[in-house]
Protein backbone atom coordinates (compact mmCIF):
# COMPACT_ATOMS: atom_id res chain seq x y z
CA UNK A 1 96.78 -7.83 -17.15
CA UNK A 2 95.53 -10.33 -14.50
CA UNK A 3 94.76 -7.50 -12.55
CA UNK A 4 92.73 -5.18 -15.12
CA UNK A 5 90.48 -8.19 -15.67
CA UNK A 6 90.03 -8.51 -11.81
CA UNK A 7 88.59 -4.79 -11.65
CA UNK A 8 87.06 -4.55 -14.46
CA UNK A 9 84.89 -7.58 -13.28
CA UNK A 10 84.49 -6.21 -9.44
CA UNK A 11 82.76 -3.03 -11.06
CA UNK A 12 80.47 -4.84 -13.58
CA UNK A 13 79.13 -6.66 -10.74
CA UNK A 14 78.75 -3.72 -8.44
CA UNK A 15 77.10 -2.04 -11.25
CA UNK A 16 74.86 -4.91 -11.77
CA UNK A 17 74.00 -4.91 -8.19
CA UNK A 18 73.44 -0.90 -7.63
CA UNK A 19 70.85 -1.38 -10.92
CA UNK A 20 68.75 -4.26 -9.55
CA UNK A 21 69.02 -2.36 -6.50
CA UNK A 22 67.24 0.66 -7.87
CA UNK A 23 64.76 -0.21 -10.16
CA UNK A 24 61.14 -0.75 -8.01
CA UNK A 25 61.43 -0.74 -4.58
CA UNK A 26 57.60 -1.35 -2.54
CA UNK A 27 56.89 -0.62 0.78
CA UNK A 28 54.03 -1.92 2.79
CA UNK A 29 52.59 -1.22 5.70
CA UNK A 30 49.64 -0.82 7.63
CA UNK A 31 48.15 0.68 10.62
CA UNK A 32 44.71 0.76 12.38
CA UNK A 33 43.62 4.13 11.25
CA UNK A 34 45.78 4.87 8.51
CA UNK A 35 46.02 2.52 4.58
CA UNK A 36 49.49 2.66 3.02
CA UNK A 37 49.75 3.21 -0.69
CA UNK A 38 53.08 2.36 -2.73
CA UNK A 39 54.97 4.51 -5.32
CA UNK A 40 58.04 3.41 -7.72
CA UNK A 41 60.88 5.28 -6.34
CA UNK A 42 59.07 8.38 -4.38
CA UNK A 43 58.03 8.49 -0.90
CA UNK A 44 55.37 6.33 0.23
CA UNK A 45 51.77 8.36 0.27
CA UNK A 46 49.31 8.23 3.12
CA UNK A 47 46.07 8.08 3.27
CA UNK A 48 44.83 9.67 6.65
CA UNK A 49 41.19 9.87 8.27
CA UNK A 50 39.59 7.33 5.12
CA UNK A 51 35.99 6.98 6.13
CA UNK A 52 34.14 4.22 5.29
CA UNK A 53 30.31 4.47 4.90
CA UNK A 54 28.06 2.72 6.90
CA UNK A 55 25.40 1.27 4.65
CA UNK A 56 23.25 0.53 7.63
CA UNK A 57 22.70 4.91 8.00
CA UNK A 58 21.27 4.66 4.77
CA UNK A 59 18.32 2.17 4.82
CA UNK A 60 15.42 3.11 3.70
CA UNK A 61 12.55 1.49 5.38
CA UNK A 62 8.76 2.06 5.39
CA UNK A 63 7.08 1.15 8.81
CA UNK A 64 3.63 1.25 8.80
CA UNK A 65 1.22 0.16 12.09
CA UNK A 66 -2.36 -1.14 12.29
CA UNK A 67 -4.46 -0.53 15.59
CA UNK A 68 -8.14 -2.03 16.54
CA UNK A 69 -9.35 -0.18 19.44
CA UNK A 70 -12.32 0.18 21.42
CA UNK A 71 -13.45 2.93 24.35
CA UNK A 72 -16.60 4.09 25.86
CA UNK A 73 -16.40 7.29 24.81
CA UNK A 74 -15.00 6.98 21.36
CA UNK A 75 -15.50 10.84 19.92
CA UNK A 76 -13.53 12.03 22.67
CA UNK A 77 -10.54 9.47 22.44
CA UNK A 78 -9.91 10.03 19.07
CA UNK A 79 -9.95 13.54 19.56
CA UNK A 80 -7.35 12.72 22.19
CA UNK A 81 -4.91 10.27 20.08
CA UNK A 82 -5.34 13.48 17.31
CA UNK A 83 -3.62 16.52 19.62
CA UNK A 84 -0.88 13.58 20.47
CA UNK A 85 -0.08 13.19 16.93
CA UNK A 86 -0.51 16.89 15.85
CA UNK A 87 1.78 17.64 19.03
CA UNK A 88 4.06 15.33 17.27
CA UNK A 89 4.50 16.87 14.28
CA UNK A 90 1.80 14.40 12.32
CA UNK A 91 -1.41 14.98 10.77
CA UNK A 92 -5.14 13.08 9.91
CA UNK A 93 -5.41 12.27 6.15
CA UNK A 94 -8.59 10.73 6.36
CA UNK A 95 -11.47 9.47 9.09
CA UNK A 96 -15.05 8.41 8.62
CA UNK A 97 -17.35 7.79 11.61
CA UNK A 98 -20.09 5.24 11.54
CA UNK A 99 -22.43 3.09 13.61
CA UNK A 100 -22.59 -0.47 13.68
CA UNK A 101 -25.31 -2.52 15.97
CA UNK A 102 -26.17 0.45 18.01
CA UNK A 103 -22.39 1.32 18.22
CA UNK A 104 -20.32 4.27 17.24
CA UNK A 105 -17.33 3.43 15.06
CA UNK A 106 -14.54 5.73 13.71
CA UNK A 107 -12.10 4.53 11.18
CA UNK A 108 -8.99 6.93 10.54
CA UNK A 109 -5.66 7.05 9.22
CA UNK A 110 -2.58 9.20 10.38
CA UNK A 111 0.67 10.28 9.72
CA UNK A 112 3.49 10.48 11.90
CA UNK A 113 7.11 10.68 12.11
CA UNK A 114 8.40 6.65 12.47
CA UNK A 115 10.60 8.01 15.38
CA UNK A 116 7.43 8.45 17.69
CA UNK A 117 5.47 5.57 16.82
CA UNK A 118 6.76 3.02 19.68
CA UNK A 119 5.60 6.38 21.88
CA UNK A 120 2.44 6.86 20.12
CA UNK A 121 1.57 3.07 20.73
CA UNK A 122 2.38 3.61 24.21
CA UNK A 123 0.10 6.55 24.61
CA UNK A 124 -2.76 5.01 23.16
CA UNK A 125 -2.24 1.92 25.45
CA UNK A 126 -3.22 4.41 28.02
CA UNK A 127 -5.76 6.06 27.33
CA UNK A 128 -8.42 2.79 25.91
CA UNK A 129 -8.25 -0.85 24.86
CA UNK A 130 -5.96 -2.13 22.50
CA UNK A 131 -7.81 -5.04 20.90
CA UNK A 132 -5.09 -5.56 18.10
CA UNK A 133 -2.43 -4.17 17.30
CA UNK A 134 1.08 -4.80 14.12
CA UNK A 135 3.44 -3.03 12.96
CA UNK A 136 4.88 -3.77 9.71
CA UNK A 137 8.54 -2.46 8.40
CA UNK A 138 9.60 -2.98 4.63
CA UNK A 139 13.12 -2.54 3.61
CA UNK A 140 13.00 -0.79 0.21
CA UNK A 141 17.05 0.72 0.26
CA UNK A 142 17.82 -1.75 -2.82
CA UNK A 143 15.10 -0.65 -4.54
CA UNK A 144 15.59 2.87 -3.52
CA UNK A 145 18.94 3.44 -4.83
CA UNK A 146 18.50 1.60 -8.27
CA UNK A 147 16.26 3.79 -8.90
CA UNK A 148 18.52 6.89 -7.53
CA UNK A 149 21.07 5.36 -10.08
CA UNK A 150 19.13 4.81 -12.95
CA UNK A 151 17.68 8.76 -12.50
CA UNK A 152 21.34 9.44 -12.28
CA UNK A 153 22.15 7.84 -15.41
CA UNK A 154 19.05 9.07 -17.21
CA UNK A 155 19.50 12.73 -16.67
CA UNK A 156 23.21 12.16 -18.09
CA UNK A 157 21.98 10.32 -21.12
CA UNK A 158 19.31 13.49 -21.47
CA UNK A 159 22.57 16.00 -21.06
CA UNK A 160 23.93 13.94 -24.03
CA UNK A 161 20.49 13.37 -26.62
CA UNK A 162 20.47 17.76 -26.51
CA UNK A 163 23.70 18.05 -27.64
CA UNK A 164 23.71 15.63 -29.92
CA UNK A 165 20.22 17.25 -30.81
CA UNK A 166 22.33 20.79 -31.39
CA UNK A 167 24.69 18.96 -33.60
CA UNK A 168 21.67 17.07 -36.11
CA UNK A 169 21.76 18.02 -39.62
CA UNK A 170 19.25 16.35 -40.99
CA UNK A 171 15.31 16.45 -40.42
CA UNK A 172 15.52 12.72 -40.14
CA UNK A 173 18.11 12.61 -37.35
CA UNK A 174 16.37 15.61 -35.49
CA UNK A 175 13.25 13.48 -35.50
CA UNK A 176 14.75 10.15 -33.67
CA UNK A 177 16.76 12.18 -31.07
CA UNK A 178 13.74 13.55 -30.18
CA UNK A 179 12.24 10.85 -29.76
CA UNK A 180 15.10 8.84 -27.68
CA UNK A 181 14.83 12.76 -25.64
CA UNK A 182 10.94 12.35 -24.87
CA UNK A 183 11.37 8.45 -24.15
CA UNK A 184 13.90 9.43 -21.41
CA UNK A 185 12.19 12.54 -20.00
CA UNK A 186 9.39 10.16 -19.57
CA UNK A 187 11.64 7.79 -17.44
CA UNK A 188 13.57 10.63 -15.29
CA UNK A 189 9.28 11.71 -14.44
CA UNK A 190 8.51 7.97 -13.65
CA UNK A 191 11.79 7.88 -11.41
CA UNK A 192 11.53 11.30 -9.75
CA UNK A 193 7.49 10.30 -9.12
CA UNK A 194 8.57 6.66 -7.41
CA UNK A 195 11.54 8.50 -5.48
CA UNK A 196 9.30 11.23 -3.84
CA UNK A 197 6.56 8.57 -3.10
CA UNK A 198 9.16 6.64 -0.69
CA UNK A 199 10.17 9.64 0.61
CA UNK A 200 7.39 10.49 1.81
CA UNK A 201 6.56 6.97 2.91
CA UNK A 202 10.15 6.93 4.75
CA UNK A 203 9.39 9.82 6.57
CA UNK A 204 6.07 9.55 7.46
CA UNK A 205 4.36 6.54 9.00
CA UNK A 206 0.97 5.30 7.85
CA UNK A 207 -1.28 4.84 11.33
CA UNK A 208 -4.58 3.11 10.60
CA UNK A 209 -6.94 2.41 13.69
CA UNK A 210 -10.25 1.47 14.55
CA UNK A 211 -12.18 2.72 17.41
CA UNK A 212 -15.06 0.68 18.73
CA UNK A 213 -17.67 1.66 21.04
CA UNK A 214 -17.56 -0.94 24.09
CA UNK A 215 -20.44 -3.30 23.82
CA UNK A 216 -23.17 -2.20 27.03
CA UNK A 217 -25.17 -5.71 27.27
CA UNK A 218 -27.78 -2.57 29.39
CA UNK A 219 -28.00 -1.02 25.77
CA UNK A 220 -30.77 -1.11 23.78
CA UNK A 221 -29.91 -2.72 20.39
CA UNK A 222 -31.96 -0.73 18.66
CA UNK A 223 -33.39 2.70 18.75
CA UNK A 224 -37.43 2.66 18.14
CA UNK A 225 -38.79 5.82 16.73
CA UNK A 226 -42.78 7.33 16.74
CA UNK A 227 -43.40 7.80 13.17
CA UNK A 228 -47.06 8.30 13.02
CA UNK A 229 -48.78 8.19 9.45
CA UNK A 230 -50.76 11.30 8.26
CA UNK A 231 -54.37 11.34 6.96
CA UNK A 232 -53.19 11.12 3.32
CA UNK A 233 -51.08 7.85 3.77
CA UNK A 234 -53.93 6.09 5.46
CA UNK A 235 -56.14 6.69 2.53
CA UNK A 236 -53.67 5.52 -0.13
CA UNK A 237 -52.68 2.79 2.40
CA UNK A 238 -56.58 1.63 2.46
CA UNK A 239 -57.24 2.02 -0.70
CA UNK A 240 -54.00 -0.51 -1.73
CA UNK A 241 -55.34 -2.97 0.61
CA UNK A 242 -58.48 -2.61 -0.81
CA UNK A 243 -57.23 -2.99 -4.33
CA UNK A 244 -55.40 -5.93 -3.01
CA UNK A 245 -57.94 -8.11 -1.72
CA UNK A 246 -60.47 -7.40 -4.01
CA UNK A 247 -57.80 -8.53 -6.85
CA UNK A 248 -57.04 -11.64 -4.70
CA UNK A 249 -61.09 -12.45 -4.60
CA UNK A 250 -61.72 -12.07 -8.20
CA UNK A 251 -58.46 -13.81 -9.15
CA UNK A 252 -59.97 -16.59 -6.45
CA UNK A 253 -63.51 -17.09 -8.54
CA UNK A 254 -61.50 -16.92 -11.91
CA UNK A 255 -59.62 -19.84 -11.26
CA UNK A 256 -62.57 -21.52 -9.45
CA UNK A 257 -64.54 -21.27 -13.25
CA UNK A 258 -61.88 -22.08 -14.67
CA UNK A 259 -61.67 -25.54 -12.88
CA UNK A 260 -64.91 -26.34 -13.58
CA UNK A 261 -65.15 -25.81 -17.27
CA UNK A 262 -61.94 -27.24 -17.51
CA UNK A 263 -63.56 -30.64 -15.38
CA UNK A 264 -66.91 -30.22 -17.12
CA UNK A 265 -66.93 -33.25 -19.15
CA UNK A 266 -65.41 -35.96 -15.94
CA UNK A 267 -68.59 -34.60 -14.24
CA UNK A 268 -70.76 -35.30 -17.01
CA UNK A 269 -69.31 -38.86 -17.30
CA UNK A 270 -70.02 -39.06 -13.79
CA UNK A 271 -73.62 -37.55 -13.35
CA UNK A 272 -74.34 -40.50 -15.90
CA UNK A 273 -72.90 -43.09 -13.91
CA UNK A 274 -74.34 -42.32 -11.04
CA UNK A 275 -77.71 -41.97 -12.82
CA UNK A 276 -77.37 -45.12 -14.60
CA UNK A 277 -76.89 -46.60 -10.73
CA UNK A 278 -79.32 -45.40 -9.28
CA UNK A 279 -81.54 -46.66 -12.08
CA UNK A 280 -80.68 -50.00 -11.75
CA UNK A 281 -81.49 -49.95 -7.92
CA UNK A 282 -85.22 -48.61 -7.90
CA UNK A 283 -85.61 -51.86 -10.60
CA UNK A 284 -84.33 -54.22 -7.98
């Protein structure tokens, strides 16, 4: 009997051991290339070549540069800094030309790939003066991809407002889905709009530069021109002078009457004091 009990104990505790045995077994490793992922009771599953994204390959940054130059010849430099940024792939979106003091100035803007700007800096170092010169870089990648996001979300929430549109039964319910649908087209437009604009800032640099004529002290400041009058403009011209004086005359002996009426009596209070003296002195 003794021994039953012995056995029958020796194989509930082997049992008891072979279940907690068996019941989750986890494996972990790692490795330098590879990430190790644990399964209850199957072979372990690995992950092989897991890329991770480098967030720094997806920045989005405007850079933008602001030049103040000056040359003798200023037509033909800017027509030189143009071919350089044609050559490159760029374009002029705007230029006016103008003259300040006796000085030719022209004021343009450019476009141009960001990956030949430090290039296109150096160029134009070469060929004239560099009075001034910045460059200015703005980070907009948070920006950039909460708006990608929010598009992302919008055009989903549009997918949804049609077919919950299909399934309206009412004129009522028709009428605010609509309305949520025209409120969110108007958002995905706003989006799309702001996305393409920094795109196209991203990828194209905004170059704005100033040429200036360099100041010749052996320059005359100012150009004098013959412009003789004709026959016609001397008469009207005499004839306004004319006009003139003649109104400054009689405007002259207007105001000269008008003083004396206007002192009339003092100088008959006057006249009768000095009369009155003069009396008194033939007497004596």
């Amino acid at each position: 009997m003794k021994k039953i009990i012995c056995v029958f104990l020796a194989l509930t505790f082997l049992f008891t051991l072979t279940s907690c045995g068996g019941t989750k077994s986890f494996n972990f490793s790692s490795d330098s290339k590879d990430v190790l992922i644990y399964q209850k009771q199957s072979d372990p599953v690995l992950l092989e070549d897991t890329e991770i994204t480098d967030v720094s390959q997806d920045k989005k940054i405007i850079k933008n540069a602001f030049l103040n130059l000056e040359a003798e010849d200023v037509k033909e430099t800017y027509q030189k800094i143009l071919s350089y940024v044609k050559k490159k792939g760029g374009y002029e979106f705007s230029k006016s030309q103008s003259t300040r003091n006796g000085y030719n100035v022209v004021e343009a803007t450019l476009k141009l790939a960001p990956d030949f700007l430090e290039d296109f800096i150096q160029y134009v170092e070469g060929i004239c003066g560099v009075i001034n010169c910045r460059v200015e870089s703005q980070d907009i990648s948070d920006e950039y991809f909460d708006a990608q996001t929010r598009l992302k979300s919008a055009r989903e929430s549009l997918e949804t407002y049609y077919k919950i549109l299909n399934n309206a039964k009412t004129v009522e319910d028709v009428l605010k889905v609509q309305e949520r649908i025209d409120k969110v087209i108007a958002d995905i437009e706003a989006l799309e709009g702001k996305i393409n604009m920094w795109d196209e800032q991203v990828a194209q640099s905004r170059i704005t530069l100033t040429i200036n004529e360099i100041s010749d002290p052996l320059k005359p400041k100012e150009q004098i021109n013959w412009n003789a009058l004709g026959i016609r403009d001397m008469g009207i011209l005499i004839r306004n002078g004319f006009m003139t004086v003649a109104n400054y005359l009689v405007s002259a002996i207007q105001w000269i009457i008008i003083v004396l009426i206007s002192a009339l009596p003092l100088l008959l209070i006057a006249g009768v004091v000095v009369f009155i003296i003069k009396k008194r002195k033939k007497k004596k």
